[in-house]
PDB file of N, CA and C in Angstrom:
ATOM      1  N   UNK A   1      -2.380  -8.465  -3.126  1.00  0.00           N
ATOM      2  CA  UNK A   1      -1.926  -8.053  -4.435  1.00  0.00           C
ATOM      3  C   UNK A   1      -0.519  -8.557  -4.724  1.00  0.00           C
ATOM      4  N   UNK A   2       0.442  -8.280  -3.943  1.00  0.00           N
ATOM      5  CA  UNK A   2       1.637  -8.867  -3.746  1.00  0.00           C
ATOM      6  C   UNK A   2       2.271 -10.139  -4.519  1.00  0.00           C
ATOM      7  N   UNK A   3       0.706 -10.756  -3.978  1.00  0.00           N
ATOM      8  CA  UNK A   3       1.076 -12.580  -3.752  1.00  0.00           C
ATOM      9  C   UNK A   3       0.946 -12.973  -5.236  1.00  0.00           C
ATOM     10  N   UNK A   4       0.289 -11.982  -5.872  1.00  0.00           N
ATOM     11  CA  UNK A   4       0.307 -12.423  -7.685  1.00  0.00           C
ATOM     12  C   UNK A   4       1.512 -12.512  -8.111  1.00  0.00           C
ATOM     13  N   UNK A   5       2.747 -12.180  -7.679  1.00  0.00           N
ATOM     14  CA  UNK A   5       4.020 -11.885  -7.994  1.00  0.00           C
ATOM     15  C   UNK A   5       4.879 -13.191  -7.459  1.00  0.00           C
ATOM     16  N   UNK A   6       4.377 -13.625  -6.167  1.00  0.00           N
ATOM     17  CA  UNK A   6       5.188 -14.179  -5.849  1.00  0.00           C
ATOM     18  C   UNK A   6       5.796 -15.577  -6.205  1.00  0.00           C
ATOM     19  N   UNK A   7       4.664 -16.041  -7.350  1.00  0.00           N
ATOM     20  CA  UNK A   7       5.022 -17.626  -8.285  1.00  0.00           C
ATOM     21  C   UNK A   7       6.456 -17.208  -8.832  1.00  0.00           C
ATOM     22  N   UNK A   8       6.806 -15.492  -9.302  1.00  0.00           N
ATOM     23  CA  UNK A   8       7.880 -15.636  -9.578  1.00  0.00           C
ATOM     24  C   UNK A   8       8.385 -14.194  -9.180  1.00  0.00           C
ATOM     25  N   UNK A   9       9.961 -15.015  -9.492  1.00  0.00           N
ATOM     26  CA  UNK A   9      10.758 -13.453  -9.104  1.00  0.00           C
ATOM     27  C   UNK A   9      10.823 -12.061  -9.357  1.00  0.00           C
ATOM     28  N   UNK A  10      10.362 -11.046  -9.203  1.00  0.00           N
ATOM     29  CA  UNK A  10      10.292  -9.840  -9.673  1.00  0.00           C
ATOM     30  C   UNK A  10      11.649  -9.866 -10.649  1.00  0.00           C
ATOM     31  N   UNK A  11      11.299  -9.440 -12.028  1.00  0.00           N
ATOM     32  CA  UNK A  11      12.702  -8.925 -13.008  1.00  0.00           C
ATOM     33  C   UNK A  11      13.519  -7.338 -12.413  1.00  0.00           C
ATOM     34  N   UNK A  12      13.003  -6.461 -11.885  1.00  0.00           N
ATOM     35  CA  UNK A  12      13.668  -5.560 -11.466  1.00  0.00           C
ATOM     36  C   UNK A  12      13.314  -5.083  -9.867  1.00  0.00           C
ATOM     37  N   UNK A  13      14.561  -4.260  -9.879  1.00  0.00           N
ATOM     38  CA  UNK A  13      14.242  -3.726  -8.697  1.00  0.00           C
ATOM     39  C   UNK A  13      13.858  -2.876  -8.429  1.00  0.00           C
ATOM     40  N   UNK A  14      12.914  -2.396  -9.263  1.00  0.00           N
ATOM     41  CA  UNK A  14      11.636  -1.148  -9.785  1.00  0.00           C
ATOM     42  C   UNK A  14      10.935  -1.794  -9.180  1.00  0.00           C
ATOM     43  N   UNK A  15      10.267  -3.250  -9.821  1.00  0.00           N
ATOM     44  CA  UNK A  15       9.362  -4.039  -9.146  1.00  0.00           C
ATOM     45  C   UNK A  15       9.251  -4.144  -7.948  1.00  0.00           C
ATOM     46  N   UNK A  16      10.183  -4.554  -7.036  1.00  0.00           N
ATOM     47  CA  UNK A  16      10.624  -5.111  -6.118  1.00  0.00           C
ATOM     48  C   UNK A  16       9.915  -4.145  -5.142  1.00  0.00           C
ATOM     49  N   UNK A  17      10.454  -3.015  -4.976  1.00  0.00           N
ATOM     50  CA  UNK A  17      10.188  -1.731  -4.719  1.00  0.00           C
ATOM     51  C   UNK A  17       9.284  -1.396  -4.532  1.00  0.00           C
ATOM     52  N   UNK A  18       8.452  -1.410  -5.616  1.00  0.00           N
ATOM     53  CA  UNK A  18       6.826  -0.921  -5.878  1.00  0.00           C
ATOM     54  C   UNK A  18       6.286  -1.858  -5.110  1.00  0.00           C
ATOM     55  N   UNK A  19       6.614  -3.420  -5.282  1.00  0.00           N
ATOM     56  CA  UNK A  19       5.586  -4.471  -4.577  1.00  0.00           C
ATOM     57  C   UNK A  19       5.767  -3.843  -2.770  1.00  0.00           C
ATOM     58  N   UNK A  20       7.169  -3.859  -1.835  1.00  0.00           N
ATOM     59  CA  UNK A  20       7.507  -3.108  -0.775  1.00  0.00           C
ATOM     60  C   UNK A  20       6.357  -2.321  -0.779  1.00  0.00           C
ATOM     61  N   UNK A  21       6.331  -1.521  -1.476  1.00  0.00           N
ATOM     62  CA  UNK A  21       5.266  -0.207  -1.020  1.00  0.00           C
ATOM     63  C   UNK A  21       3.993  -0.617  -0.531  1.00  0.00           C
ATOM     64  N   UNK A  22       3.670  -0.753  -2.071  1.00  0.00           N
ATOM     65  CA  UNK A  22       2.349  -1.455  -1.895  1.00  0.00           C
ATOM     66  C   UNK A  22       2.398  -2.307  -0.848  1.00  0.00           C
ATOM     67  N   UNK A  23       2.746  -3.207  -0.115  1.00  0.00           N
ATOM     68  CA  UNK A  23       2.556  -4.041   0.999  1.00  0.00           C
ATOM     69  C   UNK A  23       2.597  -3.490   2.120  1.00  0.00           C
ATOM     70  N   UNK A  24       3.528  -2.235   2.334  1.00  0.00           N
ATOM     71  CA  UNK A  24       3.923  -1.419   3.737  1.00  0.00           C
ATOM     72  C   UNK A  24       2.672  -0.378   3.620  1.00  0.00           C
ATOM     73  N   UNK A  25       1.972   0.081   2.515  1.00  0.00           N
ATOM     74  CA  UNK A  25       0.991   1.072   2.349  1.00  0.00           C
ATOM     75  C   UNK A  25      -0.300   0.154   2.872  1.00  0.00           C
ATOM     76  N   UNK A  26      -0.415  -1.101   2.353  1.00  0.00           N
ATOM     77  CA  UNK A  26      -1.667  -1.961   3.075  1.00  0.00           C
ATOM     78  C   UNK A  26      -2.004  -2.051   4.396  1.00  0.00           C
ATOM     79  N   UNK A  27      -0.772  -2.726   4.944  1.00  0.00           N
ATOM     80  CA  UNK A  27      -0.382  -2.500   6.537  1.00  0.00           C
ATOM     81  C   UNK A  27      -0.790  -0.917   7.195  1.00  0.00           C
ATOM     82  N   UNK A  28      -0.344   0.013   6.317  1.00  0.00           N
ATOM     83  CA  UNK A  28      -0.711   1.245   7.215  1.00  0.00           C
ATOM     84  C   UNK A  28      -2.227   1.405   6.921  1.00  0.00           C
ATOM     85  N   UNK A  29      -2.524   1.036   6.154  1.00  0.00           N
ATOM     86  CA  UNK A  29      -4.105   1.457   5.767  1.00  0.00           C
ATOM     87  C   UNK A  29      -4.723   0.970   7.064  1.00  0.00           C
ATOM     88  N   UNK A  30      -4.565  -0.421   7.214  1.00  0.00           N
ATOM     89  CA  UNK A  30      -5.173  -1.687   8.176  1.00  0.00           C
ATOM     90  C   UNK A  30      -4.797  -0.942   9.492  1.00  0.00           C
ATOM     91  N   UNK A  31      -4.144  -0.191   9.781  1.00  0.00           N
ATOM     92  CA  UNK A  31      -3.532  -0.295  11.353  1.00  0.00           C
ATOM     93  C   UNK A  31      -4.049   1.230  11.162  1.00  0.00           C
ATOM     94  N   UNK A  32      -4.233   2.040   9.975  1.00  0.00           N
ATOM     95  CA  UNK A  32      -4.934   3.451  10.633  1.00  0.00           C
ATOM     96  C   UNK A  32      -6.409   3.375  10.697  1.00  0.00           C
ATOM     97  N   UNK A  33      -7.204   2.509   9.911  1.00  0.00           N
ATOM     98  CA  UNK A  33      -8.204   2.404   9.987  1.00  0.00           C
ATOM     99  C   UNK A  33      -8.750   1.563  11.518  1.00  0.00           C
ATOM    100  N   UNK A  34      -8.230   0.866  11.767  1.00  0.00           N
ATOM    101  CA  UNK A  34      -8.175   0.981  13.253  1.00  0.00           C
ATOM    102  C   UNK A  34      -7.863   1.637  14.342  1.00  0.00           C
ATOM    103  N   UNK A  35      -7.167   2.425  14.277  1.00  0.00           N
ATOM    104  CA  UNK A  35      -7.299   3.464  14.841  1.00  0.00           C
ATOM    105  C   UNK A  35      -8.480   4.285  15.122  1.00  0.00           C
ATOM    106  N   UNK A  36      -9.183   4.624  13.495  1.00  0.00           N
ATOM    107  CA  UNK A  36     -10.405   5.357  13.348  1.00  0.00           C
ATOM    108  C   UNK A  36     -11.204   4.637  14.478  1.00  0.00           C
ATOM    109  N   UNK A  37     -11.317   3.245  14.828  1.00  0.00           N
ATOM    110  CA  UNK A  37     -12.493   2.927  15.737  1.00  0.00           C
ATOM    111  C   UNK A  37     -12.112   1.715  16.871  1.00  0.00           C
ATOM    112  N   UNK A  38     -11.480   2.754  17.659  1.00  0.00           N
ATOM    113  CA  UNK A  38     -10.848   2.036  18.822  1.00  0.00           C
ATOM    114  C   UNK A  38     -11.640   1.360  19.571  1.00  0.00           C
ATOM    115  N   UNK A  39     -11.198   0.220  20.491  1.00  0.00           N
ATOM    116  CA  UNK A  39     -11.558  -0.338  21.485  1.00  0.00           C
ATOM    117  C   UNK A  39     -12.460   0.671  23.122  1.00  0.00           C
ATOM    118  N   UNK A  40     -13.536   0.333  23.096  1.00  0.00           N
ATOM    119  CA  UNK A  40     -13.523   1.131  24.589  1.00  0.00           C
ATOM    120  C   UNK A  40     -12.804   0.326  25.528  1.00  0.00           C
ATOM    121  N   UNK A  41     -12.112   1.291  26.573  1.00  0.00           N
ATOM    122  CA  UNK A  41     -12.631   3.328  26.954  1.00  0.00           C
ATOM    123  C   UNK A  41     -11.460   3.666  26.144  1.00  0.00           C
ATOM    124  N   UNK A  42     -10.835   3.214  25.299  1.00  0.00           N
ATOM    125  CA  UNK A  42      -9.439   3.803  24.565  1.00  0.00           C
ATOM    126  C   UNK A  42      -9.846   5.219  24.789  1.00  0.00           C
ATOM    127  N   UNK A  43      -8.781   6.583  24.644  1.00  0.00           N
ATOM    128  CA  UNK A  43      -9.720   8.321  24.480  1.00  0.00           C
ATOM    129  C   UNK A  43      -9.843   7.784  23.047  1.00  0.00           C
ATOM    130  N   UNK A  44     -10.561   9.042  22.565  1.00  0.00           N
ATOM    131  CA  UNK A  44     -11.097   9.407  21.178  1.00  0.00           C
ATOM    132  C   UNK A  44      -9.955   9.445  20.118  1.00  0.00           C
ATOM    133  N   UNK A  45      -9.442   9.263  18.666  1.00  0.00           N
ATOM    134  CA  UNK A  45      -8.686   8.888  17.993  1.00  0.00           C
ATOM    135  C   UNK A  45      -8.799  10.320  17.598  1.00  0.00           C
ATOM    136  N   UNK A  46      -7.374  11.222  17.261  1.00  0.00           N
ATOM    137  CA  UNK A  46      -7.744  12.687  16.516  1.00  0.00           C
ATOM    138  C   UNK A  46      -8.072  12.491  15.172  1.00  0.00           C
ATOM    139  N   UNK A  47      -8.983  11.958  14.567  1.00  0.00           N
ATOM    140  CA  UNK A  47     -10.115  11.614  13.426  1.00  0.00           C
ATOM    141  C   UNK A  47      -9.212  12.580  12.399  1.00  0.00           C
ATOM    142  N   UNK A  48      -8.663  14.038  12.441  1.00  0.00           N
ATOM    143  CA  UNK A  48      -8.336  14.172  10.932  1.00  0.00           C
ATOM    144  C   UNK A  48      -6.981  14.173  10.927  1.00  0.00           C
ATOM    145  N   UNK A  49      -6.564  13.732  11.740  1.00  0.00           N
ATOM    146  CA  UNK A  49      -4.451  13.238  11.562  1.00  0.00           C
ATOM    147  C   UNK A  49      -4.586  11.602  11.332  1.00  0.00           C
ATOM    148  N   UNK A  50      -5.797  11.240  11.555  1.00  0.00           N
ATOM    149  CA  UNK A  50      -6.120   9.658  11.051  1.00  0.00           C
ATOM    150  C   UNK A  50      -6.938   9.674   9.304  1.00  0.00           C
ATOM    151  N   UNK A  51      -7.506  10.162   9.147  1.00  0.00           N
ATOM    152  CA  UNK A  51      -8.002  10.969   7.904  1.00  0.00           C
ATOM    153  C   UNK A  51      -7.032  11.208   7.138  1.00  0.00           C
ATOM    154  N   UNK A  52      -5.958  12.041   7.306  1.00  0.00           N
ATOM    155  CA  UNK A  52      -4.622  12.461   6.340  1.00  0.00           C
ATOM    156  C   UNK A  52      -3.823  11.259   6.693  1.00  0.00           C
ATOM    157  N   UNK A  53      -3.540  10.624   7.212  1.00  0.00           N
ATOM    158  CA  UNK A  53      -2.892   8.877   7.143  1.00  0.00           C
ATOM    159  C   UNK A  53      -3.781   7.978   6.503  1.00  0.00           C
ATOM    160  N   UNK A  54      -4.987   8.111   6.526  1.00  0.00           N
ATOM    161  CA  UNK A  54      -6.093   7.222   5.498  1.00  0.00           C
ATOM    162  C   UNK A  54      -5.519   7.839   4.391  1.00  0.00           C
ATOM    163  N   UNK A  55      -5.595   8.896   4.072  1.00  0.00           N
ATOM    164  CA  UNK A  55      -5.422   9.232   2.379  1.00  0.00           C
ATOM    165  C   UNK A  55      -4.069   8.934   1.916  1.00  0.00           C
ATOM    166  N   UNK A  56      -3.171   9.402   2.835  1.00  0.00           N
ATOM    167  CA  UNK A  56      -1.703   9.181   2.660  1.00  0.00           C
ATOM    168  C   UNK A  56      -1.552   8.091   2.137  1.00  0.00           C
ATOM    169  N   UNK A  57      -1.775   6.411   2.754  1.00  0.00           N
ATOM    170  CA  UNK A  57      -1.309   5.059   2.624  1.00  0.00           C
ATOM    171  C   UNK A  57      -2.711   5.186   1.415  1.00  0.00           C
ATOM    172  N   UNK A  58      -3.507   5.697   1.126  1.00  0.00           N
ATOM    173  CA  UNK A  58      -3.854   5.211  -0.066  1.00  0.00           C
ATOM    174  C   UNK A  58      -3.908   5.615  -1.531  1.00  0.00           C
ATOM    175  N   UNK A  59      -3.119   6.678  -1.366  1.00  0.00           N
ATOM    176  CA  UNK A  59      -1.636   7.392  -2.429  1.00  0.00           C
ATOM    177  C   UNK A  59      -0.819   6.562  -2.640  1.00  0.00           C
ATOM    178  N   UNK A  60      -0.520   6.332  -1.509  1.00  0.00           N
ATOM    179  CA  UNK A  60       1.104   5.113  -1.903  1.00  0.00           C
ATOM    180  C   UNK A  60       0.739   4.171  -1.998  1.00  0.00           C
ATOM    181  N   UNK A  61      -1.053   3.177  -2.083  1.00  0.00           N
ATOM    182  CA  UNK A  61      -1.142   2.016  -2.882  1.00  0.00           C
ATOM    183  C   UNK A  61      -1.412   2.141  -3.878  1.00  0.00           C
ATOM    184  N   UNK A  62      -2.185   3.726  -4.579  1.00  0.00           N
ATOM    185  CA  UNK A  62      -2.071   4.048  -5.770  1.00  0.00           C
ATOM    186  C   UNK A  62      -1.216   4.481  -6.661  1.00  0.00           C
ATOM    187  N   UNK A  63      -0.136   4.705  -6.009  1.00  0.00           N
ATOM    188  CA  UNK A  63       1.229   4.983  -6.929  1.00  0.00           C
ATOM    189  C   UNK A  63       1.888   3.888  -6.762  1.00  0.00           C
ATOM    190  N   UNK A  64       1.762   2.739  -6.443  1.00  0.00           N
ATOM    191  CA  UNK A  64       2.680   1.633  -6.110  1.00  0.00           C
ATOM    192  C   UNK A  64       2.018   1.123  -6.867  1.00  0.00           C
ATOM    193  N   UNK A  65       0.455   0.665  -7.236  1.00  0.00           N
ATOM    194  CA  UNK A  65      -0.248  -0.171  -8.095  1.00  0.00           C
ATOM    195  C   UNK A  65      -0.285   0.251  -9.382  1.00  0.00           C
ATOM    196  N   UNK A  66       0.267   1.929  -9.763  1.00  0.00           N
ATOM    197  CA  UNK A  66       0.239   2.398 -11.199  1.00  0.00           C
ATOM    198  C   UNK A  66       1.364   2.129 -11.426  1.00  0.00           C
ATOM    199  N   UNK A  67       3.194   2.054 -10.522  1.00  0.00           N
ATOM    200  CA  UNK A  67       3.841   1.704 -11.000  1.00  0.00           C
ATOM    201  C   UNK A  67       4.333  -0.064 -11.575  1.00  0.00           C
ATOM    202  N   UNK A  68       4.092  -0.551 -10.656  1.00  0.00           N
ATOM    203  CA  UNK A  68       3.574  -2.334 -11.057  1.00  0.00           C
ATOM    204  C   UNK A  68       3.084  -2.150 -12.519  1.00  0.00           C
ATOM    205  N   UNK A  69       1.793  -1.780 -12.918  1.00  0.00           N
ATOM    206  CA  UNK A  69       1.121  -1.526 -13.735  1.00  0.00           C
ATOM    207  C   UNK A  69       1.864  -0.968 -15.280  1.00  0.00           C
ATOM    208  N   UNK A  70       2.915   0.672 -14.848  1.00  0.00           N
ATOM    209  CA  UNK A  70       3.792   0.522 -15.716  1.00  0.00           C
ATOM    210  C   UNK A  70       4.774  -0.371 -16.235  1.00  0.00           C
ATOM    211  N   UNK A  71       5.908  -0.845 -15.102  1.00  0.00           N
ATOM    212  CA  UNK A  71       6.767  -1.641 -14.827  1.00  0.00           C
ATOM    213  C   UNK A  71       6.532  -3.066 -15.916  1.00  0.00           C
ATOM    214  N   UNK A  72       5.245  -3.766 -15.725  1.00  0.00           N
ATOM    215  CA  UNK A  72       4.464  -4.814 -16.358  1.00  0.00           C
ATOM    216  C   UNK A  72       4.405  -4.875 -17.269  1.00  0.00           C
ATOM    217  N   UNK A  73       3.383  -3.718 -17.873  1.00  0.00           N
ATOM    218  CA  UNK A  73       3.710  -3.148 -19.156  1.00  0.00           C
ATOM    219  C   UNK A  73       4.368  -3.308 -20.563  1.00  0.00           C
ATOM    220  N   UNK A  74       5.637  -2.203 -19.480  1.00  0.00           N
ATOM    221  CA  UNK A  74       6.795  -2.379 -20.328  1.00  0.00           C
ATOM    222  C   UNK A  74       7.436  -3.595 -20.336  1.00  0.00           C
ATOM    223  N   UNK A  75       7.561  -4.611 -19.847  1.00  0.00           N
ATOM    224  CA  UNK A  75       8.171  -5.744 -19.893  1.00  0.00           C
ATOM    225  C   UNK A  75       7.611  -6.411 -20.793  1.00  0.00           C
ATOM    226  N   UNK A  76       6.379  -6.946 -20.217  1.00  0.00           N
ATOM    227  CA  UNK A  76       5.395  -7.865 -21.490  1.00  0.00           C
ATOM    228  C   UNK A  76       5.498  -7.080 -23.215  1.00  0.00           C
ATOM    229  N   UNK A  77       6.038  -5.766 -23.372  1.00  0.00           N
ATOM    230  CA  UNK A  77       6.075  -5.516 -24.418  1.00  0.00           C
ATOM    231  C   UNK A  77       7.472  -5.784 -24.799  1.00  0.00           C
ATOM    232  N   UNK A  78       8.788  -6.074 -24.113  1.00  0.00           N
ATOM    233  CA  UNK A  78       9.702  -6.337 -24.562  1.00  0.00           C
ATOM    234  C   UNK A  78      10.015  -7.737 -25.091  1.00  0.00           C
TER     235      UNK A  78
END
């Protein structure tokens, strides 16, 4: 998602910000969802402290992708 941005420079550092998130929220998604289904004999993953980190990082790509979304917005209308 990021990389749509990156032909050019973010105008603020609202943007900037939001894109950060969104990229650090992807990463956690990717690295908890692995978690969910470890390698054997790894032990067992505690499934709902991985569950509330699944939902967590995908809050903060949904508030990072609604703010982009605002941010955008308002610009293209200025």
């Amino acid at each position: 998602s990021a990389s749509v941005f990156s032909s050019q420079k973010p105008k603020s550092e609202l943007v900037r910000t939001s894109l950060r998130l969104l990229t650090s929220s992807a990463y956690r998604l990717q690295s908890e969802c692995r978690k969910a289904l470890p390698a054997e004999p790894s032990p067992a993953p505690d499934i709902q402290l991985v569950t509330q980190q699944v939902i967590q990082c995908a809050y903060d790509i949904a508030k990072a992708a609604k703010q982009l979304v605002t941010i955008t917005t308002k610009e293209n209308n200025n």
